[in-house]
N, C-alpha and C. Protein backbone atom coordinates (compact mmCIF):
# COMPACT_ATOMS: atom_id res chain seq x y z
N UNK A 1 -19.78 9.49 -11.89
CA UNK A 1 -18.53 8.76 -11.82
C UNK A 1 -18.81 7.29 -12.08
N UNK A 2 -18.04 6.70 -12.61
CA UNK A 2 -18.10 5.17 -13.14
C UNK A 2 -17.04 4.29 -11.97
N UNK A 3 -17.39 3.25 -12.25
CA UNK A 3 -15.79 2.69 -11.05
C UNK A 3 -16.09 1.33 -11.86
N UNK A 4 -15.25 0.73 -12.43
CA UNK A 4 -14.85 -0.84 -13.02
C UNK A 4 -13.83 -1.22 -12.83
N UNK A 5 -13.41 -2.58 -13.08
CA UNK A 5 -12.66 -3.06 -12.40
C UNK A 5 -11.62 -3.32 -13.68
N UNK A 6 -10.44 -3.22 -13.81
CA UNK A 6 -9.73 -2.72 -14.75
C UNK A 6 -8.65 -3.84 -14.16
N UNK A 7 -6.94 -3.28 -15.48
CA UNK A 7 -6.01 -4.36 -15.21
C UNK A 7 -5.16 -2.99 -14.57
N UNK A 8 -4.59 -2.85 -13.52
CA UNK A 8 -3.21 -2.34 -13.20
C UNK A 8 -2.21 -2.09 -14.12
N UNK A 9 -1.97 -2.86 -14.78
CA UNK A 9 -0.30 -2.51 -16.12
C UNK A 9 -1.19 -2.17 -16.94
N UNK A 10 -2.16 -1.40 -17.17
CA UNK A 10 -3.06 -0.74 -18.47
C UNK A 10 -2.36 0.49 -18.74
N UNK A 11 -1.96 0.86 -19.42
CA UNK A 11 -1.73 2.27 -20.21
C UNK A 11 -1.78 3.03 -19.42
N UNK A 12 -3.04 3.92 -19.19
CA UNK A 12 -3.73 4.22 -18.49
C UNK A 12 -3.87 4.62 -17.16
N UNK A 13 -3.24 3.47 -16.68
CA UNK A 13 -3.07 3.59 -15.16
C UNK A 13 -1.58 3.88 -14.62
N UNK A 14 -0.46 3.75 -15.98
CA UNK A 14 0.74 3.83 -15.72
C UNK A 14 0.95 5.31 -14.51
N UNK A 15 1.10 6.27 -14.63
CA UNK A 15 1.16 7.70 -14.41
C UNK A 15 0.86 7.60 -13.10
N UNK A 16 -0.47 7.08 -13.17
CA UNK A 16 -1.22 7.60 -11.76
C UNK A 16 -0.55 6.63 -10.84
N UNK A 17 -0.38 5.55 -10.95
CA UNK A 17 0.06 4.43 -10.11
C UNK A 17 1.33 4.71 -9.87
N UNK A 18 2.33 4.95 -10.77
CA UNK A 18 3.79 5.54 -10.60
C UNK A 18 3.84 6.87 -9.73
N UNK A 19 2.73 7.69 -9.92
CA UNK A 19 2.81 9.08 -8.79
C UNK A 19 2.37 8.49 -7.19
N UNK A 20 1.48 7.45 -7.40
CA UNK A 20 1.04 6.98 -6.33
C UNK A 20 2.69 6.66 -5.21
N UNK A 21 2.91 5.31 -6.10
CA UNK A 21 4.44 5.18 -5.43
C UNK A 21 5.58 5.73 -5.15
N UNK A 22 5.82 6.63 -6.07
CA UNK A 22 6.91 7.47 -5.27
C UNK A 22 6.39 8.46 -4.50
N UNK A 23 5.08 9.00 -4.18
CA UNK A 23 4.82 9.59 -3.02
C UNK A 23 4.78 9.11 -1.63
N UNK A 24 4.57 7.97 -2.43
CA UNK A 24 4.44 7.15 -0.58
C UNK A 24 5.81 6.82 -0.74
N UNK A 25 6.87 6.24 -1.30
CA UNK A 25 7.93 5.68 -1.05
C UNK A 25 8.95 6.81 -0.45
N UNK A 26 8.77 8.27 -1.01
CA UNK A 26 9.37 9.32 -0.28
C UNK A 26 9.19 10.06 0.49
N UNK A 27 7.57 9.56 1.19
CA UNK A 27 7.72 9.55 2.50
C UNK A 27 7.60 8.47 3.57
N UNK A 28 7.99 7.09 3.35
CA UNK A 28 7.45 5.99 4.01
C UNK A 28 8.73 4.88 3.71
N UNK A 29 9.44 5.45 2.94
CA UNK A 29 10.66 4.70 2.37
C UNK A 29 10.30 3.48 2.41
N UNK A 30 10.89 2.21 3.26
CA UNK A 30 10.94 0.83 3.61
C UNK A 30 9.75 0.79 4.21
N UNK A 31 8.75 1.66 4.75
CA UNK A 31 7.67 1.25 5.10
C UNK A 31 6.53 1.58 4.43
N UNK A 32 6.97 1.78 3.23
CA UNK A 32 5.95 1.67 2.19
C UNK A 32 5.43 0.96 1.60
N UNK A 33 4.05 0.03 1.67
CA UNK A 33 3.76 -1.64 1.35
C UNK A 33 2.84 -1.30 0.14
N UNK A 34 2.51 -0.16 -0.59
CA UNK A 34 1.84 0.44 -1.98
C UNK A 34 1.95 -1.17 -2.39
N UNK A 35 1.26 -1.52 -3.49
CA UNK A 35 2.24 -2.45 -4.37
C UNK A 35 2.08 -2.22 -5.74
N UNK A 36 3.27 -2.68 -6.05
CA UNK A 36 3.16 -2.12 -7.71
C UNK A 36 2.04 -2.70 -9.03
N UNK A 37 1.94 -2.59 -10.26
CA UNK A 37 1.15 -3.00 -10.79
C UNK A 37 0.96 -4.80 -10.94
N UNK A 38 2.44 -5.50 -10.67
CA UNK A 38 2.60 -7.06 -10.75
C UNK A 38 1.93 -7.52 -9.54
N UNK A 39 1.98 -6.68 -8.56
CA UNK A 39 1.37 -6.73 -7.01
C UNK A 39 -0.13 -6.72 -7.33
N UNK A 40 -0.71 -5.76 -7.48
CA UNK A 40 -1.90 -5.37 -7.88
C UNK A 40 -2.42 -6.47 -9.07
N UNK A 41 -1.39 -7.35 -9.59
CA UNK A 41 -2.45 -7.89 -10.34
C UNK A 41 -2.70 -9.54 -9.80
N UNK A 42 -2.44 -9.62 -8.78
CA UNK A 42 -2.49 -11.22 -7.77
C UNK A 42 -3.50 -11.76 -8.28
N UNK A 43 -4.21 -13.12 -8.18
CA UNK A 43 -5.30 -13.34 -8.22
C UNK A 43 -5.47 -13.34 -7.03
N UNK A 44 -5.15 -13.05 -5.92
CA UNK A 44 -6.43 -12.47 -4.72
C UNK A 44 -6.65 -11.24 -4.34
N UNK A 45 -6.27 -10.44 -5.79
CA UNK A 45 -6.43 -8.94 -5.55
C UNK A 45 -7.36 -8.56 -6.86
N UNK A 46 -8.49 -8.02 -6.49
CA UNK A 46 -8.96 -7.10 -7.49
C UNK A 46 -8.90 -5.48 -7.50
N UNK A 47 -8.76 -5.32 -8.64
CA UNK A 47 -8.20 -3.74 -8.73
C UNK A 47 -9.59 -2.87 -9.81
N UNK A 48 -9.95 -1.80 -9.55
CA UNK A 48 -10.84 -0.65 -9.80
C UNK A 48 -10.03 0.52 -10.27
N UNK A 49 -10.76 1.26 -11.37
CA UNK A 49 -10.94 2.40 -11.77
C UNK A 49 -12.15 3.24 -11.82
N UNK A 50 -11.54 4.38 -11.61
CA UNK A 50 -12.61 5.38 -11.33
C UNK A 50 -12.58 6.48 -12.18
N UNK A 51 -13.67 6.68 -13.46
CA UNK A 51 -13.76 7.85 -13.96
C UNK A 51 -14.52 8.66 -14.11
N UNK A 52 -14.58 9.96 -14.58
CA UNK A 52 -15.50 11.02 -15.04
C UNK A 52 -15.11 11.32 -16.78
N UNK A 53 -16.31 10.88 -16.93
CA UNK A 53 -16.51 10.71 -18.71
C UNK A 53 -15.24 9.73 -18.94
N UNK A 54 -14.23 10.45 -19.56
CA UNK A 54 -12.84 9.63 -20.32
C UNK A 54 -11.69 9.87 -19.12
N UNK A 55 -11.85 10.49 -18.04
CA UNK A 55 -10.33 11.07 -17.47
C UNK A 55 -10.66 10.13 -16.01
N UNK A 56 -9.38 9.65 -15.98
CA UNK A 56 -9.22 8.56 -14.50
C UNK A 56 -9.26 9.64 -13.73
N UNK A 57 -9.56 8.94 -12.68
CA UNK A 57 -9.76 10.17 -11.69
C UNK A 57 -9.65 9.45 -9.98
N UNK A 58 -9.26 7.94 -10.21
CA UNK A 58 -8.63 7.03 -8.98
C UNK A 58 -8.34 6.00 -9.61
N UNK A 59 -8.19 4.88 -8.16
CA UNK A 59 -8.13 3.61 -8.38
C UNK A 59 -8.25 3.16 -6.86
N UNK A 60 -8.50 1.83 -6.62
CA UNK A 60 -8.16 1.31 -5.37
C UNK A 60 -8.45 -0.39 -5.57
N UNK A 61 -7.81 -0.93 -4.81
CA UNK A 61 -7.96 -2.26 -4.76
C UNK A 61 -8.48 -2.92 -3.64
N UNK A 62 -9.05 -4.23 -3.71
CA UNK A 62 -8.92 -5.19 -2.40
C UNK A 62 -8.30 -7.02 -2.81
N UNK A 63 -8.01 -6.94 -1.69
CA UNK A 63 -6.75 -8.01 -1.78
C UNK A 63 -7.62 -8.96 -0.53
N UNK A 64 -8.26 -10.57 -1.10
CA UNK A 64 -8.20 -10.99 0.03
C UNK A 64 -7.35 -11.94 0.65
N UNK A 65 -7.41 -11.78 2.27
CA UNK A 65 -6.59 -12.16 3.08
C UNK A 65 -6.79 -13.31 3.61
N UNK A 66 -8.36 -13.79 3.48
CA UNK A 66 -8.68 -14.89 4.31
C UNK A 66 -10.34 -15.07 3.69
N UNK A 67 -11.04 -15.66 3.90
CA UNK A 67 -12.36 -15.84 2.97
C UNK A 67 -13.03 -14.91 3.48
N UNK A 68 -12.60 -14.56 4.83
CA UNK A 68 -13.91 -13.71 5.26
C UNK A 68 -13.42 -12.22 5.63
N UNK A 69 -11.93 -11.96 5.48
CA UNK A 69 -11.23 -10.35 6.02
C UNK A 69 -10.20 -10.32 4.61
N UNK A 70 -10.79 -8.94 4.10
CA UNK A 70 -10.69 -8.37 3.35
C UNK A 70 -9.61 -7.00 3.95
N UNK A 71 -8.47 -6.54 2.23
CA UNK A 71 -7.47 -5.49 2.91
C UNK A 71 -7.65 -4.26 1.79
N UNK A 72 -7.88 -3.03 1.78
CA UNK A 72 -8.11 -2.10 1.27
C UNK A 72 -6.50 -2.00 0.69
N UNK A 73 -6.16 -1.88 -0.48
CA UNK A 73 -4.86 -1.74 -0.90
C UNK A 73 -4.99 -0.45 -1.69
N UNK A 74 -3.98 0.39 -1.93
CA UNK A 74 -3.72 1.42 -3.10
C UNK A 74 -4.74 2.48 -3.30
N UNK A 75 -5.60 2.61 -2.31
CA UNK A 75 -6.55 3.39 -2.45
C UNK A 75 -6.03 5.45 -2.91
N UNK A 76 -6.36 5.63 -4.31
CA UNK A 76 -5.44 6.97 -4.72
C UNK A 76 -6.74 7.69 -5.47
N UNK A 77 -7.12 8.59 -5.21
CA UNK A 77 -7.26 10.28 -5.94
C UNK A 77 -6.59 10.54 -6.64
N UNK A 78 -6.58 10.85 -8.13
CA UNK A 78 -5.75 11.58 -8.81
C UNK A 78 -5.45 13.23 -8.19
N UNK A 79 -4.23 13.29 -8.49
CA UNK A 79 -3.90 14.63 -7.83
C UNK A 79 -4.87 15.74 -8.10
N UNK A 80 -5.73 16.29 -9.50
CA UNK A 80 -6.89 17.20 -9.85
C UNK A 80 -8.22 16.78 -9.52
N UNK A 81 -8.57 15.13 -9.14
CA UNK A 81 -9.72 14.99 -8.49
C UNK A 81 -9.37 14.82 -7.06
N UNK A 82 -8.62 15.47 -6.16
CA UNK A 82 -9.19 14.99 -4.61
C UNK A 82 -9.82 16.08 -4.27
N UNK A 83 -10.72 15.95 -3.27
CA UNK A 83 -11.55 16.58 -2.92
C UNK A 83 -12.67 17.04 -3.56
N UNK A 84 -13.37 15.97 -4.44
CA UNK A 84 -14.31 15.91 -5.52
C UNK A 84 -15.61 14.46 -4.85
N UNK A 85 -14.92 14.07 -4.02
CA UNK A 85 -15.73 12.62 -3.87
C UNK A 85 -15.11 11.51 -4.28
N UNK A 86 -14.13 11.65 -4.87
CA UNK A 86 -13.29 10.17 -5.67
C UNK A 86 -13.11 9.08 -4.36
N UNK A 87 -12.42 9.34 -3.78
CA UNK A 87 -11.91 8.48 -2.21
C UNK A 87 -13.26 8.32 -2.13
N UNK A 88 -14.01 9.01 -1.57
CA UNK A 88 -15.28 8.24 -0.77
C UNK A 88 -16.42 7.27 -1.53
N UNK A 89 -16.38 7.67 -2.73
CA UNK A 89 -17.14 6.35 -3.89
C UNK A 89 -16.55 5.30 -4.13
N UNK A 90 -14.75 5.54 -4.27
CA UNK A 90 -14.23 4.26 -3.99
C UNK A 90 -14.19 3.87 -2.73
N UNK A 91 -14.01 4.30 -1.78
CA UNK A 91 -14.59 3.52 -0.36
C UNK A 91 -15.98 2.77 -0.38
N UNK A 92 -16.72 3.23 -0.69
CA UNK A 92 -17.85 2.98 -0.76
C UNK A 92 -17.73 1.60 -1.57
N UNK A 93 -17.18 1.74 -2.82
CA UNK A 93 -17.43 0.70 -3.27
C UNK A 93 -16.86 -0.42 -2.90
N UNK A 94 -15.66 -0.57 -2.44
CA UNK A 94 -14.93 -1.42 -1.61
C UNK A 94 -15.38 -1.83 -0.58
N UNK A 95 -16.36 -1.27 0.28
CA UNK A 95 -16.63 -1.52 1.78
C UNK A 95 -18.43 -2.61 0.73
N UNK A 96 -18.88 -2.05 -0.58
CA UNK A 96 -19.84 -2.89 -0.82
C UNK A 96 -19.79 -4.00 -0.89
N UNK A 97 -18.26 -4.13 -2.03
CA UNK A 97 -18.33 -5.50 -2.85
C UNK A 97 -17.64 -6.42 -1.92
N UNK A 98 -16.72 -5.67 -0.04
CA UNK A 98 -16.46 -6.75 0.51
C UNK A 98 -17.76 -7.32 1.23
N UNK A 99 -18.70 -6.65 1.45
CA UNK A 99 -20.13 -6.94 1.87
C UNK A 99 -20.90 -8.11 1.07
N UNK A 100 -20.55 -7.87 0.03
CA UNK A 100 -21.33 -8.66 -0.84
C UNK A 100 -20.33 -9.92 -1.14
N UNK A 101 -19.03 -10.03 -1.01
CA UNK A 101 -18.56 -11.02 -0.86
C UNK A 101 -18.73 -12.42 0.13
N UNK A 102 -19.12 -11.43 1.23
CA UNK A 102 -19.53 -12.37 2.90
C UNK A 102 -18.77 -11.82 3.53
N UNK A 103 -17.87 -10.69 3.68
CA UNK A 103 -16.46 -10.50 4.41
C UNK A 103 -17.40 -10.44 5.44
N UNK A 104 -16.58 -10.62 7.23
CA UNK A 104 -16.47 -10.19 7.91
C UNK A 104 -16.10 -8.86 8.73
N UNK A 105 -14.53 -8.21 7.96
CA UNK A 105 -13.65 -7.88 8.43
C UNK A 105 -13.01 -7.28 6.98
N UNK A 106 -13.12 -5.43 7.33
CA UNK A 106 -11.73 -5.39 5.99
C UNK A 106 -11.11 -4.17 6.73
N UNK A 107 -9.65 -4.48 6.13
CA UNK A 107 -8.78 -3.59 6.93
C UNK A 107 -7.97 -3.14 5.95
N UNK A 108 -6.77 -2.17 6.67
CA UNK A 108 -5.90 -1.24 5.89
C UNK A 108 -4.66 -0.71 6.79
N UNK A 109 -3.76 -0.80 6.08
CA UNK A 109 -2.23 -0.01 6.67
C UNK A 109 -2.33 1.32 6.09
N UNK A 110 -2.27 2.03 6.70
CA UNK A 110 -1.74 3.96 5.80
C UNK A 110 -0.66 4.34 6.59
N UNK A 111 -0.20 5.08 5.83
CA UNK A 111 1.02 6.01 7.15
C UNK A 111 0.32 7.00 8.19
N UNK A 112 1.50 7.32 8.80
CA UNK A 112 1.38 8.80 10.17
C UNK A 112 1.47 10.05 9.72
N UNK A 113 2.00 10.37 8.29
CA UNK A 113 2.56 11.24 7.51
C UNK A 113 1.20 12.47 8.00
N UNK A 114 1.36 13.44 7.50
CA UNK A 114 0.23 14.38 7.30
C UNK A 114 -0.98 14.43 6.09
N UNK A 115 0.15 13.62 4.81
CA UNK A 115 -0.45 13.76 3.65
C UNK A 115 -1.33 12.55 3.74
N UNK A 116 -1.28 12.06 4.84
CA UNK A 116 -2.42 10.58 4.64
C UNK A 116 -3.59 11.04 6.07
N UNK A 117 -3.70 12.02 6.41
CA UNK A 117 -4.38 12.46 7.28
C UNK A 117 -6.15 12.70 6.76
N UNK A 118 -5.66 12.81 5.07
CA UNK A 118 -7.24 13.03 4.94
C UNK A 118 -8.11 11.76 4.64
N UNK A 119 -7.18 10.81 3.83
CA UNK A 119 -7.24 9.66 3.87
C UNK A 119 -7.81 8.63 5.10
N UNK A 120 -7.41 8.97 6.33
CA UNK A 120 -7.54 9.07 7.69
C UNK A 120 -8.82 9.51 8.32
N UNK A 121 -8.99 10.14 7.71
CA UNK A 121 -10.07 11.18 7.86
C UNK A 121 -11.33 10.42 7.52
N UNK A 122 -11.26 10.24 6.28
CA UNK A 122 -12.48 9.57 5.15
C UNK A 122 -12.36 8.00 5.82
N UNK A 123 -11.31 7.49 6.24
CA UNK A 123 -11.73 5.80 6.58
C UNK A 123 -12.82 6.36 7.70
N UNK A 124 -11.94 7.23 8.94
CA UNK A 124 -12.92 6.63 10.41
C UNK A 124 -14.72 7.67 9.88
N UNK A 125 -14.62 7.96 9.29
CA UNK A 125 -15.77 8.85 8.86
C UNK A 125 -16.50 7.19 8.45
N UNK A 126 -16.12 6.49 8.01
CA UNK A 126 -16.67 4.94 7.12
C UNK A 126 -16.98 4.29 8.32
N UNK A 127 -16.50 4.04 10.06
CA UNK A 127 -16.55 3.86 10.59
C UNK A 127 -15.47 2.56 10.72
N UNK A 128 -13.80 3.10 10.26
CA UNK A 128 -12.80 2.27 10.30
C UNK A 128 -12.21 2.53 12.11
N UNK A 129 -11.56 2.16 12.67
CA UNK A 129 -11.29 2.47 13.87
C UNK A 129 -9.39 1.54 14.05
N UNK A 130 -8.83 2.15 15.09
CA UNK A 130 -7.54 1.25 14.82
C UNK A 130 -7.65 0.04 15.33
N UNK A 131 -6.81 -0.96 14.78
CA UNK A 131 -6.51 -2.20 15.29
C UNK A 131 -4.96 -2.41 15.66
N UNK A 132 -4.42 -3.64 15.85
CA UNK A 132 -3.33 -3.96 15.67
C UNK A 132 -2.76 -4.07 14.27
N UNK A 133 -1.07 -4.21 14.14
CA UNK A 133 -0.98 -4.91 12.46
C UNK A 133 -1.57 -6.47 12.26
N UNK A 134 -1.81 -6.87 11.40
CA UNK A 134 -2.40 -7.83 10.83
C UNK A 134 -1.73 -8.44 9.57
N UNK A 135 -1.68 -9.46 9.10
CA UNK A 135 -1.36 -10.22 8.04
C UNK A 135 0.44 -10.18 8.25
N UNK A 136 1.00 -9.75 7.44
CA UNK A 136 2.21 -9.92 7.56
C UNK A 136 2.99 -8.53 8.03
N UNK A 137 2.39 -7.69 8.73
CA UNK A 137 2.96 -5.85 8.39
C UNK A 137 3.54 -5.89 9.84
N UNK A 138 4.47 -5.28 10.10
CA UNK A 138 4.62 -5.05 11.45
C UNK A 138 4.74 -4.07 12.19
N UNK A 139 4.05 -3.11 13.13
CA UNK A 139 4.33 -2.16 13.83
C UNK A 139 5.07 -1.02 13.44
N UNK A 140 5.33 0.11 13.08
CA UNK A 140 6.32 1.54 13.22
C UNK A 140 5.79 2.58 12.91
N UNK A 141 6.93 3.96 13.69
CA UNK A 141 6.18 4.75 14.10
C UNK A 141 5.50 5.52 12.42
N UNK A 142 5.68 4.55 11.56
CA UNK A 142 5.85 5.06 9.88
C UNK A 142 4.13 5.28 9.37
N UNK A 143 3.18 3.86 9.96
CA UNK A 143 2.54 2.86 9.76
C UNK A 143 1.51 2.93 10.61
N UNK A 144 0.14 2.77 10.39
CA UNK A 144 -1.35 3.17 10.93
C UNK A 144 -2.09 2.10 10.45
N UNK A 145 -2.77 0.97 11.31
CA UNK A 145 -3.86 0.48 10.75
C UNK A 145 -5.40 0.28 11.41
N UNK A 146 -6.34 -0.07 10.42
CA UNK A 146 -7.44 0.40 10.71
C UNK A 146 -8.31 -0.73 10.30
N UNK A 147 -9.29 -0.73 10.84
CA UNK A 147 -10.59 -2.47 10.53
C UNK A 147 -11.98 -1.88 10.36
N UNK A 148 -12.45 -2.53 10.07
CA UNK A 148 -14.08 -2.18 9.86
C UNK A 148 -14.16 -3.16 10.07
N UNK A 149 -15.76 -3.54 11.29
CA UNK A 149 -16.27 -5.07 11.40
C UNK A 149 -17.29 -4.59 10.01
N UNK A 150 -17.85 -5.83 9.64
CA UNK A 150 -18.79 -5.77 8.40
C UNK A 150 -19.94 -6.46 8.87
């Protein structure tokens, strides 16, 4: 698997990023903080792709929050690669390059849903654990967040 760091509004990424959002938006409605590809392309967000040979097969971002706490954004499996390793190499790589940045601290909002349970699964396996909300997100019963000290 390859993982580079790519543009969000690429061709490419249209599909997967659009399935991304309306899955979470229909189950998370208003408490769905995904962000779209104009989101994803901040300059304090860098965004990743993940493939096998020619076929995407994720994406995930980090967005920083502060020089030293870092936020896991958009982290997605294509629907035919989950349960292949995709999530956990992009974890991996995210939990590196905030390492290698200096972070302190990187965190993440997911939902309560079921379908984010495996997701859930793979952070505290990383050794994510819950916190409070953080940055601008606030509390509901919609909404789960999680920290890694670094």
């Amino acid at each position: 698997m390859q993982i580079r760091e790519d543009d969000p509004a690429a061709p490419h990424v249209v599909a997967l990023l659009a399935h991304h959002l309306a899955e979470l938006r229909g189950h998370m409605a208003e408490f769905a903080f995904a962000l779209d590809a104009a989101g994803l392309s901040a300059p304090e967000v860098t965004f990743w792709t993940a493939w096998r040979d020619d076929v995407l097969v994720g994406f995930v971002a980090l967005k920083e929050l502060e020089p030293r706490h870092g936020e896991i954004k958009s982290m997605r499996a294509a629907p035919a690669a989950r349960g292949t390793g995709v999530g956990r190499a992009l974890l991996d790589h995210v939990i590196a390059t905030a390492r290698a940045r200096g972070y302190d601290q990187l965190s993440l909002e997911t939902g309560t849903a079921a379908l984010h349970q495996p997701a859930v699964a793979l952070y505290r396996s990383a050794g994510f654990v819950p916190c409070d909300a953080f940055a601008d997100y606030r509390p509901s019963p919609h909404n789960q967040f999680l920290t890694l000290i670094l």
